[in-house]
C-alpha atoms as a PDB file:
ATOM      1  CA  UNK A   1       0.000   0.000   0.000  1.00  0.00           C
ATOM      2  CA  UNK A   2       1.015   3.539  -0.732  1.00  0.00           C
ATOM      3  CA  UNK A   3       3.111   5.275   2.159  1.00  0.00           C
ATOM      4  CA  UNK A   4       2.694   9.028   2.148  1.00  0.00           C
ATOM      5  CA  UNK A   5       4.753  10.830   4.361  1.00  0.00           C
ATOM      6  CA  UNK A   6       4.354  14.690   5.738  1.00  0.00           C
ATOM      7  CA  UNK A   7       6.454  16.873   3.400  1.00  0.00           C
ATOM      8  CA  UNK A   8       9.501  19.531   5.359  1.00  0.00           C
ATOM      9  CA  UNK A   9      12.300  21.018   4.116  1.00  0.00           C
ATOM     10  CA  UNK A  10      14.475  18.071   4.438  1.00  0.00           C
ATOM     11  CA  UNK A  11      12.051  16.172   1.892  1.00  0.00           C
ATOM     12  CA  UNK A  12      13.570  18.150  -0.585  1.00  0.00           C
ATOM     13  CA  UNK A  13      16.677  15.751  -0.419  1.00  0.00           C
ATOM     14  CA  UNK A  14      14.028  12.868  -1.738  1.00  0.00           C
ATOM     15  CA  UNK A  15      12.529  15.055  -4.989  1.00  0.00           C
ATOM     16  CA  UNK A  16      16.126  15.924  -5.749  1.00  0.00           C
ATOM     17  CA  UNK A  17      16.874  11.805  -6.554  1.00  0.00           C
ATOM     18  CA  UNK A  18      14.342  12.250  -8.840  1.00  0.00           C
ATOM     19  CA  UNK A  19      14.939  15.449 -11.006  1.00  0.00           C
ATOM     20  CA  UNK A  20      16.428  14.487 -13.419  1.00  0.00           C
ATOM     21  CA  UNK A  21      13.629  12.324 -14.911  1.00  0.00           C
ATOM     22  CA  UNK A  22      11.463  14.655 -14.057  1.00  0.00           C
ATOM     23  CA  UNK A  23       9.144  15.245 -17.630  1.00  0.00           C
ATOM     24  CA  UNK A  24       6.406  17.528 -16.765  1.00  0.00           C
ATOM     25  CA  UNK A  25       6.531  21.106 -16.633  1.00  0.00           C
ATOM     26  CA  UNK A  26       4.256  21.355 -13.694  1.00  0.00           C
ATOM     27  CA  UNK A  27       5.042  23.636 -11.245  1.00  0.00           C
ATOM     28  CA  UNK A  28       2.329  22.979  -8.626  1.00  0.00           C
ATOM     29  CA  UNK A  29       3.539  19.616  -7.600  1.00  0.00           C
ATOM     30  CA  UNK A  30       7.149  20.972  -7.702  1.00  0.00           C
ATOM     31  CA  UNK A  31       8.862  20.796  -4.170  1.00  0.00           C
ATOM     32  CA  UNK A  32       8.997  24.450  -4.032  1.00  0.00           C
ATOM     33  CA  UNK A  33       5.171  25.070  -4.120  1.00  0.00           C
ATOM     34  CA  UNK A  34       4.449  21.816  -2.057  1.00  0.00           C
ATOM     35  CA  UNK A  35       6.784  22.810   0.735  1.00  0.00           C
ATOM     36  CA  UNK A  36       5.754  26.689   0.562  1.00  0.00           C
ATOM     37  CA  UNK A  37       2.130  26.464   0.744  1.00  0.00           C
ATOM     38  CA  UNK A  38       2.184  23.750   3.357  1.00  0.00           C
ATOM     39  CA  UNK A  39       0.712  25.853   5.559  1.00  0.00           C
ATOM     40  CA  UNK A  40      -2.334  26.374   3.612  1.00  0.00           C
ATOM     41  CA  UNK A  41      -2.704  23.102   1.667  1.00  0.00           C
ATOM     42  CA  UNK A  42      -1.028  20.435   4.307  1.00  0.00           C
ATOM     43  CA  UNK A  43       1.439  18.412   1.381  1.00  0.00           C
ATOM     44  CA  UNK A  44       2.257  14.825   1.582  1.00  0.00           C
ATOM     45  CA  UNK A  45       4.291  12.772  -0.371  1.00  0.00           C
ATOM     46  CA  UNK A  46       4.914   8.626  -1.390  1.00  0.00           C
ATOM     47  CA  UNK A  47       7.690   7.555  -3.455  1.00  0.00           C
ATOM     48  CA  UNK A  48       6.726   4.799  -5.704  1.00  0.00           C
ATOM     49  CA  UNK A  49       8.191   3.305  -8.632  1.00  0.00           C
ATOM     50  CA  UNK A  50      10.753   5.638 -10.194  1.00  0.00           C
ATOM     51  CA  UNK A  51       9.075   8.922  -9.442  1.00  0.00           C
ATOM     52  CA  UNK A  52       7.063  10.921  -6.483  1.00  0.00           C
ATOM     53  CA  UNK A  53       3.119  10.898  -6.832  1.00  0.00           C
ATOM     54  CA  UNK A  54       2.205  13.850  -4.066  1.00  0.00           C
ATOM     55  CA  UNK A  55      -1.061  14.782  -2.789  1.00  0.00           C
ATOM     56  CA  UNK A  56      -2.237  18.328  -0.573  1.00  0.00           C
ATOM     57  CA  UNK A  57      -5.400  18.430   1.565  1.00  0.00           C
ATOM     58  CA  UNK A  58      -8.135  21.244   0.863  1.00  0.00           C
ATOM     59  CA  UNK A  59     -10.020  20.470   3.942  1.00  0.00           C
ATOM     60  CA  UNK A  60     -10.484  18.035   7.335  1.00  0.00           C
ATOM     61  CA  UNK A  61     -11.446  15.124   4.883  1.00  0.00           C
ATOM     62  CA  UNK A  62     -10.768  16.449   1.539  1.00  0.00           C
ATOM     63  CA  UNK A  63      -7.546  15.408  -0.337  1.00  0.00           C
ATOM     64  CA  UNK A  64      -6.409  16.567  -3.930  1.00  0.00           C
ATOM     65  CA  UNK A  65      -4.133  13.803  -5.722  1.00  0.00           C
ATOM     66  CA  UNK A  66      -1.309  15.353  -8.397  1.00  0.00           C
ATOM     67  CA  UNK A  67      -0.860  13.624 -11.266  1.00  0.00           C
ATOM     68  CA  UNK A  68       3.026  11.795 -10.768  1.00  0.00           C
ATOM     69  CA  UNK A  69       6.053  13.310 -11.773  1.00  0.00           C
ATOM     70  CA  UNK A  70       6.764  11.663 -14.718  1.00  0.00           C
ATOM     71  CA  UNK A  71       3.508   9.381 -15.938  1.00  0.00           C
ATOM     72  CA  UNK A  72      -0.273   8.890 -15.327  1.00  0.00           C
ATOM     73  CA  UNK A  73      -2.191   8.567 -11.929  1.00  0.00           C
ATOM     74  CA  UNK A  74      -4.226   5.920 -13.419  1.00  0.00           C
ATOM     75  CA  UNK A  75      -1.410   2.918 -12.831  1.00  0.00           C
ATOM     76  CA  UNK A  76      -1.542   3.717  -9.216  1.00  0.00           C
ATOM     77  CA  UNK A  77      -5.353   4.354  -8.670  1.00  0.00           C
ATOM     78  CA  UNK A  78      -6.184   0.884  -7.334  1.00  0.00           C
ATOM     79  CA  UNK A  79      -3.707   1.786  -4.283  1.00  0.00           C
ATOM     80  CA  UNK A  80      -5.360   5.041  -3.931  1.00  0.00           C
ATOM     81  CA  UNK A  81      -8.801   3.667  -3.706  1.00  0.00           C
ATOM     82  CA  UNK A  82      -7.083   1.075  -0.778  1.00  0.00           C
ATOM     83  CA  UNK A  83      -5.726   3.847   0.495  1.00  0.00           C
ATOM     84  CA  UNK A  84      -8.855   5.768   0.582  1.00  0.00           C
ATOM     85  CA  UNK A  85     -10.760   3.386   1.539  1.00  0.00           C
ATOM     86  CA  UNK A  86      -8.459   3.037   4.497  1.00  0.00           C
ATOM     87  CA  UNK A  87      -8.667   6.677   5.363  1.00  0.00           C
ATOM     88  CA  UNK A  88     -12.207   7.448   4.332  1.00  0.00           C
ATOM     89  CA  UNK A  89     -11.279  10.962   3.007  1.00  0.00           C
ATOM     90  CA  UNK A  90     -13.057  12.951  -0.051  1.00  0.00           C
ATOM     91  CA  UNK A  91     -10.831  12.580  -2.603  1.00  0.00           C
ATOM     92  CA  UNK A  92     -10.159  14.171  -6.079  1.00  0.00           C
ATOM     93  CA  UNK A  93      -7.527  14.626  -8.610  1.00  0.00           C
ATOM     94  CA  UNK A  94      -5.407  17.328 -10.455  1.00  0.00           C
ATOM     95  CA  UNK A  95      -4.952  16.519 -13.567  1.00  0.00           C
ATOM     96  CA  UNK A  96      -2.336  16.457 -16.573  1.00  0.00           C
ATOM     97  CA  UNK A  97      -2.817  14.184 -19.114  1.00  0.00           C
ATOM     98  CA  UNK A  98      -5.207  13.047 -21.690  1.00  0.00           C
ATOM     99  CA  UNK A  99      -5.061   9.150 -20.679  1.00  0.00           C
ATOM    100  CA  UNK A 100      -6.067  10.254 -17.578  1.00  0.00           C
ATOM    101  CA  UNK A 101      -8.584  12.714 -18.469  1.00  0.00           C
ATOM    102  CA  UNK A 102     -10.218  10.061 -20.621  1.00  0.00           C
ATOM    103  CA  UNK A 103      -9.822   7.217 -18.013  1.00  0.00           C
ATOM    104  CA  UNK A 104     -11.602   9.062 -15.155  1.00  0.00           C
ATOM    105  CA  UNK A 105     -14.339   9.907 -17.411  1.00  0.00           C
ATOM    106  CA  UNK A 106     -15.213   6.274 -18.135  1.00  0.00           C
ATOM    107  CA  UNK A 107     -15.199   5.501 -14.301  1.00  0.00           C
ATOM    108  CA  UNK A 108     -17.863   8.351 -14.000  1.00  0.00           C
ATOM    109  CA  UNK A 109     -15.662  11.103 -12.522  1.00  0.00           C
ATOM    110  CA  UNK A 110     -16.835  14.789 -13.480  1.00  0.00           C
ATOM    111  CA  UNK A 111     -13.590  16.227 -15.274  1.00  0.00           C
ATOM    112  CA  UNK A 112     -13.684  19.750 -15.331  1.00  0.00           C
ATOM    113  CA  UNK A 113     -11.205  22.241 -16.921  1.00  0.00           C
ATOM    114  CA  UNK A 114      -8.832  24.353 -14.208  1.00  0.00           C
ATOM    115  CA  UNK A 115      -8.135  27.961 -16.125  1.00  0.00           C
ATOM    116  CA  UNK A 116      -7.373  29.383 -13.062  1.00  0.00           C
ATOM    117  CA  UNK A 117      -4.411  26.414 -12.171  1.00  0.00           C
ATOM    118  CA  UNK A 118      -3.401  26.437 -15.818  1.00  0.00           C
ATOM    119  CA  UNK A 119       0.839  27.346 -15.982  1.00  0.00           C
ATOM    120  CA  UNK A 120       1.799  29.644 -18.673  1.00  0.00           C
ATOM    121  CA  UNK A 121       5.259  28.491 -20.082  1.00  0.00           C
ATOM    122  CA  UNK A 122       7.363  30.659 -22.227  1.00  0.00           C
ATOM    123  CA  UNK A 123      10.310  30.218 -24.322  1.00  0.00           C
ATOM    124  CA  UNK A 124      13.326  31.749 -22.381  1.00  0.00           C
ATOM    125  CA  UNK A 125      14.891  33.300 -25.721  1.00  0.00           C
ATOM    126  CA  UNK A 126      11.534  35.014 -26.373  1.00  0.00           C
ATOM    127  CA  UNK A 127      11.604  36.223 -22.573  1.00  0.00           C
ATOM    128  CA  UNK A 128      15.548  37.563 -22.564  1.00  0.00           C
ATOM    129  CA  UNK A 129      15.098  39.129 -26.171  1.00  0.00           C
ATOM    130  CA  UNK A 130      11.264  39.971 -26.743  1.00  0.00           C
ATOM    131  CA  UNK A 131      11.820  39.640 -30.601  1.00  0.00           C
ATOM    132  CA  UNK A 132       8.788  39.747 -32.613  1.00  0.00           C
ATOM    133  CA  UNK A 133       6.039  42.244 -33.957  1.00  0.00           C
ATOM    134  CA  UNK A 134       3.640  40.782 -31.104  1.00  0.00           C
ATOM    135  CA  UNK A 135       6.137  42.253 -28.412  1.00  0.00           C
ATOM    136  CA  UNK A 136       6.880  45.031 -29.674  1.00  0.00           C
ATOM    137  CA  UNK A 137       4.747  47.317 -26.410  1.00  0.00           C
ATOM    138  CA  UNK A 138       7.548  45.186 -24.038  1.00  0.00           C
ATOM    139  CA  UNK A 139      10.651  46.477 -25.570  1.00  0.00           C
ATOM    140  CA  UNK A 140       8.345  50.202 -25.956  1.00  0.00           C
ATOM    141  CA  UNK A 141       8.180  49.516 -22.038  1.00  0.00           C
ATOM    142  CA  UNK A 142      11.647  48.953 -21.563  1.00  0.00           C
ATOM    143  CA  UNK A 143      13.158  51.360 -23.558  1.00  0.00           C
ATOM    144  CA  UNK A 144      10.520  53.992 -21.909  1.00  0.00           C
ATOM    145  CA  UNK A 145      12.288  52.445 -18.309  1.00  0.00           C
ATOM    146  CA  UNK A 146      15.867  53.215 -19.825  1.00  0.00           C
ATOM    147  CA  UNK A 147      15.255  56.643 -20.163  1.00  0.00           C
ATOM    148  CA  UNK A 148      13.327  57.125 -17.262  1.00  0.00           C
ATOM    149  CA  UNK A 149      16.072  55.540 -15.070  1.00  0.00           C
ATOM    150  CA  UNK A 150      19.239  55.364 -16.138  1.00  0.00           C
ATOM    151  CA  UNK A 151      21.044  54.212 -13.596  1.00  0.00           C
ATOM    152  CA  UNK A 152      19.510  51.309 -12.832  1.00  0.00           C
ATOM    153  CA  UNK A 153      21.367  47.808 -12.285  1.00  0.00           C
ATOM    154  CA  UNK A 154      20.156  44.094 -11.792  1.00  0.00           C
ATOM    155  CA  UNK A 155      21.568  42.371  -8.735  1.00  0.00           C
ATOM    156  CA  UNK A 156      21.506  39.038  -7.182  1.00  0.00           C
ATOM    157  CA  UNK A 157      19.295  38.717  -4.631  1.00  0.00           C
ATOM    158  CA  UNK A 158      19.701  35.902  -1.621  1.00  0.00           C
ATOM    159  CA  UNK A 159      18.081  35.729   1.887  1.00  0.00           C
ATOM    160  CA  UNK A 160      19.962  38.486   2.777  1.00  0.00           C
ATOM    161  CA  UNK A 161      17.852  40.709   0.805  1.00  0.00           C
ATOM    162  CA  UNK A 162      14.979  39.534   2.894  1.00  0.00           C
ATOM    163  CA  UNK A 163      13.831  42.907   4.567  1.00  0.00           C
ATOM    164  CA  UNK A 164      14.501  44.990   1.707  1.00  0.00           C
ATOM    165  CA  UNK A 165      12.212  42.404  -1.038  1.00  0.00           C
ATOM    166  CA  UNK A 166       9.260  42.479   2.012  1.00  0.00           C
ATOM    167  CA  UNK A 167       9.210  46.062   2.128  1.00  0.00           C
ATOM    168  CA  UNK A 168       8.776  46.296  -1.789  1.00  0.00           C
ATOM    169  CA  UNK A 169       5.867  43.175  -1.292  1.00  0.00           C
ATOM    170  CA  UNK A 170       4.454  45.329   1.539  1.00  0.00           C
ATOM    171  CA  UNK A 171       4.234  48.615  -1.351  1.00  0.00           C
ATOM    172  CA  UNK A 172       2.934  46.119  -3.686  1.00  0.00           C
ATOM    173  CA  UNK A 173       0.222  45.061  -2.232  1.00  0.00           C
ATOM    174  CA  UNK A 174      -0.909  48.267  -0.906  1.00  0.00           C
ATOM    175  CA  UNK A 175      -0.702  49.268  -4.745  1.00  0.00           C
ATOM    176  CA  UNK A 176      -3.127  45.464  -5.633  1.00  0.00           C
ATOM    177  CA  UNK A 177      -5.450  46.104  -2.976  1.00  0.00           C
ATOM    178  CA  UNK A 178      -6.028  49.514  -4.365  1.00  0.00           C
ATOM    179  CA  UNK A 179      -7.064  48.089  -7.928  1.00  0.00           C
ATOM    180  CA  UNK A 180      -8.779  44.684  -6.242  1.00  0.00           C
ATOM    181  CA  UNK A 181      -9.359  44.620  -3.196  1.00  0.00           C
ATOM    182  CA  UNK A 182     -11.472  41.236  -3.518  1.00  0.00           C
ATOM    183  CA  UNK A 183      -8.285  39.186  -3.576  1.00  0.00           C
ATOM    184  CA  UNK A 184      -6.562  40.292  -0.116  1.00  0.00           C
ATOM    185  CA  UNK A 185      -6.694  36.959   1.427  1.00  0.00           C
ATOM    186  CA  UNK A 186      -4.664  35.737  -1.919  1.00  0.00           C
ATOM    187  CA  UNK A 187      -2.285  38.515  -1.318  1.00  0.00           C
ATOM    188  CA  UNK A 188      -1.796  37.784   2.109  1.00  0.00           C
ATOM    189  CA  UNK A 189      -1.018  34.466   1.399  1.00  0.00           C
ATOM    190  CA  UNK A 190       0.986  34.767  -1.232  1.00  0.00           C
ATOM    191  CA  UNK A 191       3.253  37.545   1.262  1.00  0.00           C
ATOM    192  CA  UNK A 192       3.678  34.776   3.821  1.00  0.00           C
ATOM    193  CA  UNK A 193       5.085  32.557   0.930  1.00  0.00           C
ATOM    194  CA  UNK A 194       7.679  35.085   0.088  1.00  0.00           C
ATOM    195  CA  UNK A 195       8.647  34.819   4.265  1.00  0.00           C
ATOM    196  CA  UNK A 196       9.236  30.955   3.849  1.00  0.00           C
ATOM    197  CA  UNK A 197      10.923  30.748   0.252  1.00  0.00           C
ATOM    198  CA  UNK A 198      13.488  34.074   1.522  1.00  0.00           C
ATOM    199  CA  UNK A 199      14.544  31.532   4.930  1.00  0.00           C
ATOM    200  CA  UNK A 200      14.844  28.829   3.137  1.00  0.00           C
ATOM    201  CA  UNK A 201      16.330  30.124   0.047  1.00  0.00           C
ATOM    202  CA  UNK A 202      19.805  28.496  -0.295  1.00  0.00           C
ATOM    203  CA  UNK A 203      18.014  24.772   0.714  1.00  0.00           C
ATOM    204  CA  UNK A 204      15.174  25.059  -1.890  1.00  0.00           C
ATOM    205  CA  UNK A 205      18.228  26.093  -4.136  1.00  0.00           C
ATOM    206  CA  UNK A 206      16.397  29.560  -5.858  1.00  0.00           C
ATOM    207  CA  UNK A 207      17.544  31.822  -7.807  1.00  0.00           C
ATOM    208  CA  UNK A 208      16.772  35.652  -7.463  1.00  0.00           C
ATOM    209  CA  UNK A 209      17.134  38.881  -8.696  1.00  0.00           C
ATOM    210  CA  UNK A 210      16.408  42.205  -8.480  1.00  0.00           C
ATOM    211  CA  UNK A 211      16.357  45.988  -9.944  1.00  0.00           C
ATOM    212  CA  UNK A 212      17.968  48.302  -8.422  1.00  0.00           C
ATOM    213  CA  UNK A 213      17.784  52.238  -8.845  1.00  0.00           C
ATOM    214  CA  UNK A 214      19.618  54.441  -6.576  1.00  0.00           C
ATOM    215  CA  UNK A 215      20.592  51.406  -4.564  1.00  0.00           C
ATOM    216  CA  UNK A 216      16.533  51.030  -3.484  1.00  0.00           C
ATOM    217  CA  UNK A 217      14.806  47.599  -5.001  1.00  0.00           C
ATOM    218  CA  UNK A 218      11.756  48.430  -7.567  1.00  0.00           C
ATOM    219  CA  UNK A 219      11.372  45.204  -8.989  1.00  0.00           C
ATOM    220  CA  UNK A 220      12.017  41.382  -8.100  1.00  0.00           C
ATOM    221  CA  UNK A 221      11.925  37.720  -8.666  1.00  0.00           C
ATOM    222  CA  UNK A 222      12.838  34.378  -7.537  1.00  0.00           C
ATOM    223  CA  UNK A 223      12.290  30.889  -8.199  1.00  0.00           C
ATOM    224  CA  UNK A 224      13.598  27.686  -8.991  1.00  0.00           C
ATOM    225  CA  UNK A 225      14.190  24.750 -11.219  1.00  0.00           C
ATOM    226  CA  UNK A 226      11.735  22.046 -11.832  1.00  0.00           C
ATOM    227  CA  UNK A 227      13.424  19.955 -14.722  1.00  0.00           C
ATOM    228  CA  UNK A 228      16.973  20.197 -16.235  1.00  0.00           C
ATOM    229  CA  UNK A 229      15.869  22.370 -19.221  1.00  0.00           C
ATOM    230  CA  UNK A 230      12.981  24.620 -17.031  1.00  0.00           C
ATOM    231  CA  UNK A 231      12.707  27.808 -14.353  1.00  0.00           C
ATOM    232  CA  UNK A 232       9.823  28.029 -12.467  1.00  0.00           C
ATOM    233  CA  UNK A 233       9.087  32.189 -11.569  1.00  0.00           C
ATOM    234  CA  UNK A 234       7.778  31.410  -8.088  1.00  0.00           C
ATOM    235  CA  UNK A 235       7.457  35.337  -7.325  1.00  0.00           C
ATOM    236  CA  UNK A 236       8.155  38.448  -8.966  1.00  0.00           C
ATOM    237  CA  UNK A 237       6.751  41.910  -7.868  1.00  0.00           C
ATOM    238  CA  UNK A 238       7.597  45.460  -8.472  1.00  0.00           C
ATOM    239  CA  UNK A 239       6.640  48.769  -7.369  1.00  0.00           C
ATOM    240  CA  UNK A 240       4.108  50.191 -10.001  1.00  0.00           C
ATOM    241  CA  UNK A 241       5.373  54.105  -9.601  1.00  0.00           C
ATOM    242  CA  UNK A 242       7.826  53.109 -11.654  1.00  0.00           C
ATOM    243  CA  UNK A 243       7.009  52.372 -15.284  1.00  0.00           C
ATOM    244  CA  UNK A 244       8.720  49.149 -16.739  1.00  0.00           C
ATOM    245  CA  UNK A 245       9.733  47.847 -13.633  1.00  0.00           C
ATOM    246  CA  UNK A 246       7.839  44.516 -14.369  1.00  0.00           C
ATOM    247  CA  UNK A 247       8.989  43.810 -18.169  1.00  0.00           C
ATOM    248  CA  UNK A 248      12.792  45.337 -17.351  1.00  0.00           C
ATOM    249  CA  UNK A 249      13.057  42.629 -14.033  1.00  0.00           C
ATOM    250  CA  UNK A 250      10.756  39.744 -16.138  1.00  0.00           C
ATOM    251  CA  UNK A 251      13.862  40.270 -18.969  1.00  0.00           C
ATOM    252  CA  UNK A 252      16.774  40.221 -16.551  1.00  0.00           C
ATOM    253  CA  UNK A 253      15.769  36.988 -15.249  1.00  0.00           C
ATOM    254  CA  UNK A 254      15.605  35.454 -18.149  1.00  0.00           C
ATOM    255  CA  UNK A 255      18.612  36.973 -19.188  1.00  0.00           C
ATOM    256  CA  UNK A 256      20.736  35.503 -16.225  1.00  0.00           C
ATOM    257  CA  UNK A 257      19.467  32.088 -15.936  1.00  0.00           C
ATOM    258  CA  UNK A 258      21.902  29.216 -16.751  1.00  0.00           C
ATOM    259  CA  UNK A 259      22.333  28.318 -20.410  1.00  0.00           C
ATOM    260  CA  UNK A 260      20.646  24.984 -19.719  1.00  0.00           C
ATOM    261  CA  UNK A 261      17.313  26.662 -19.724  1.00  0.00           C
ATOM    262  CA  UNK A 262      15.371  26.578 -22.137  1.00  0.00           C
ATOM    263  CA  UNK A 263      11.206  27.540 -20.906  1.00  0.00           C
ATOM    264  CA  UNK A 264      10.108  29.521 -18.106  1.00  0.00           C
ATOM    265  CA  UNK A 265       6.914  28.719 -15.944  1.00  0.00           C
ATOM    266  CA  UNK A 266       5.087  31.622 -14.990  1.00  0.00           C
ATOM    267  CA  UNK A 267       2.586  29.722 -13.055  1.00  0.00           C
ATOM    268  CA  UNK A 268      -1.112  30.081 -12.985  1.00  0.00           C
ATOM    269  CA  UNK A 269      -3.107  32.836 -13.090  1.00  0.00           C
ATOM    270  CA  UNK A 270      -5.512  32.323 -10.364  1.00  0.00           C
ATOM    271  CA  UNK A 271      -8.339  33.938 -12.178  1.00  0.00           C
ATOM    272  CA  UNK A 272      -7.175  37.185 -11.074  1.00  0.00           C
ATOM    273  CA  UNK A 273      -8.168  38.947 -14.247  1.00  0.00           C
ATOM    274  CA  UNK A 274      -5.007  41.639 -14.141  1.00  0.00           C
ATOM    275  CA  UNK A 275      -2.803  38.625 -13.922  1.00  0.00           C
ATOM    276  CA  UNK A 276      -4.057  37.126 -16.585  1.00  0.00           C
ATOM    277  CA  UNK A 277      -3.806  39.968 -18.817  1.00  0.00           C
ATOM    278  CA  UNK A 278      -0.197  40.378 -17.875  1.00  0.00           C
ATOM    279  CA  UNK A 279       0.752  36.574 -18.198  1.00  0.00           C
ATOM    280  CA  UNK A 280      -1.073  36.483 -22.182  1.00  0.00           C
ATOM    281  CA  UNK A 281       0.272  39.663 -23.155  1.00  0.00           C
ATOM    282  CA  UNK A 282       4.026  37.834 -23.411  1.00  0.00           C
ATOM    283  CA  UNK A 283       2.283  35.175 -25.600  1.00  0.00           C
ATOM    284  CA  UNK A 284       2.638  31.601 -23.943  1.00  0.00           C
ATOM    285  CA  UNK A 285       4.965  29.280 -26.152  1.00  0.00           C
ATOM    286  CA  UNK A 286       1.996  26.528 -24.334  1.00  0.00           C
ATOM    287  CA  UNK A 287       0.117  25.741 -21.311  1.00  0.00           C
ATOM    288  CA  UNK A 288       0.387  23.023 -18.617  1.00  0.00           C
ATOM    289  CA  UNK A 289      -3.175  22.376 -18.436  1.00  0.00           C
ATOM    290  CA  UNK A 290      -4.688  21.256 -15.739  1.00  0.00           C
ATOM    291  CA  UNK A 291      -8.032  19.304 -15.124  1.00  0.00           C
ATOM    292  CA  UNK A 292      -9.573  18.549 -11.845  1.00  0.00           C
ATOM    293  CA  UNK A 293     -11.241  14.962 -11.830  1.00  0.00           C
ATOM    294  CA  UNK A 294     -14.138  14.396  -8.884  1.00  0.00           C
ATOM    295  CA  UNK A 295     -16.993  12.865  -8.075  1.00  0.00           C
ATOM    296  CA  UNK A 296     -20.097  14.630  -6.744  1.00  0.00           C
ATOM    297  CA  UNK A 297     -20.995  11.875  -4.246  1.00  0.00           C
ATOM    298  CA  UNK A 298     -17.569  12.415  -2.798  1.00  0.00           C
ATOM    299  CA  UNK A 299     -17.354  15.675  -2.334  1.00  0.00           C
ATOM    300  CA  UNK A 300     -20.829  16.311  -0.270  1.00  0.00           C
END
């Protein structure tokens, strides 16, 4: 039977074994975003076969299953239904695939598209050079930030830089609440993420960086690497007063990632209509998209 075990920061050692077969692009069941939002979504874990199949739990009795690291959930769905069984927990599934999609919807599951857990991916050379007719208004908006500031510089950032990145995330989200103030609870959330990736920022193994002008941070980002040839942007914010500061910090990252990369995951958009605008406005190279898999029995 499956063994899942409670994920901490020293589970990390376990999804490092298997990286490097890591195939999909999926940043939600990454160890970043499982360890991160622990405190939200509890995150579990079972290592079985030759990859990780992970699982987070929306409520008491209520657990989501991720689709497996490198193949389908279906070849391990007679454990789960032990499991479950076992446990008696509401259960239903994120999903990646189309053999999946297509098996759960024989064994009467409702399948549902997620838009709002959807990951945008992006080529890295589009990102770092913004070539193209379609992204043309980026390079207007940097160029318009090179004039504006010319002495800026792009730094490094590590957990040193804590303070200085929560005081900009502190301006930001005085600026977001201003435009929706519907999504606070998001945007506190999503602070208190920033608080865990900054002290644990050289064991999750992120990279960062940051704009500088007149030695004060405008702009940042930070994230990490879910498969050999692919960033995931966990978090990148920037002080709106000054114009640019997202598409000047959104091309230094790209710019100063290791050659190996080749896509950037810009994550989902949450539904958060602003954010979606922003994240379709660099034109996706594809999605990860995600389907959630339930039955309405089970969920009552």
């Amino acid at each position: 039977m499956l063994e899942f075990h409670k994920i901490d920061i020293d589970s990390k050692k376990v999804f490092d074994n298997f990286f490097a077969n890591k195939i999909s692009q999926n940043a939600g069941n990454s160890f970043t975003n499982l360890f991160a939002y622990d405190f939200i979504y509890p995150a579990e874990f079972a290592v079985v076969d030759n990859t990780i199949l992970s699982r987070i739990r929306l409520g008491k009795n209520h657990i989501s299953y991720y689709e497996p690291q490198n193949c389908e959930i279906v070849r391990y769905m007679s454990e789960i239904d032990k499991l479950n069984r076992k446990e008696s927990n509401k259960i239903s599934f994120i999903l990646e695939y189309k053999e999946s999609i297509e098996f759960f919807k024989s064994q009467g599951y409702t399948v549902e598209y997620a838009d709002t857990l959807s990951e945008y991916v992006y080529s890295r050379d589009k990102l770092q050079n913004l070539s193209g007719k379609k992204l043309q208004p980026k390079r207007n908006h940097i160029n318009k930030f090179l004039s504006l500031y010319p002495s800026w510089e792009y730094v490094e950032i590590s957990e040193q830089d804590k303070q200085d990145c929560l005081h900009l995330t502190d301006v930001w989200l005085e600026q977001e609440l201003n435009i929706s103030p519907q999504f606070k609870q998001d945007y506190s959330t999503e602070r208190r993420v920033i608080e865990t990736l900054f002290d644990n920022f050289k064991k999750l193994g992120l990279y960062g960086g940051a704009i500088k002008i007149d030695k004060q941070i405008v702009a940042y980002s930070m994230g990490t690497f879910i498969r050999e040839d692919t960033f995931n942007t966990n978090i990148e914010k920037a002080n709106r007063k000054f114009e640019g500061a997202y598409t000047i910090i959104n091309r230094e990252i790209a710019k100063h990632l290791p050659a190996q990369i080749q896509y950037i995951n810009r994550e989902e958009d949450k539904g958060i209509m602003g954010l979606r605008k922003a994240k379709q406005s660099y034109y996706p190279l594809q999605m990860v998209e995600k389907y959630v898999a339930y039955k309405e029995n089970n969920l009552n």
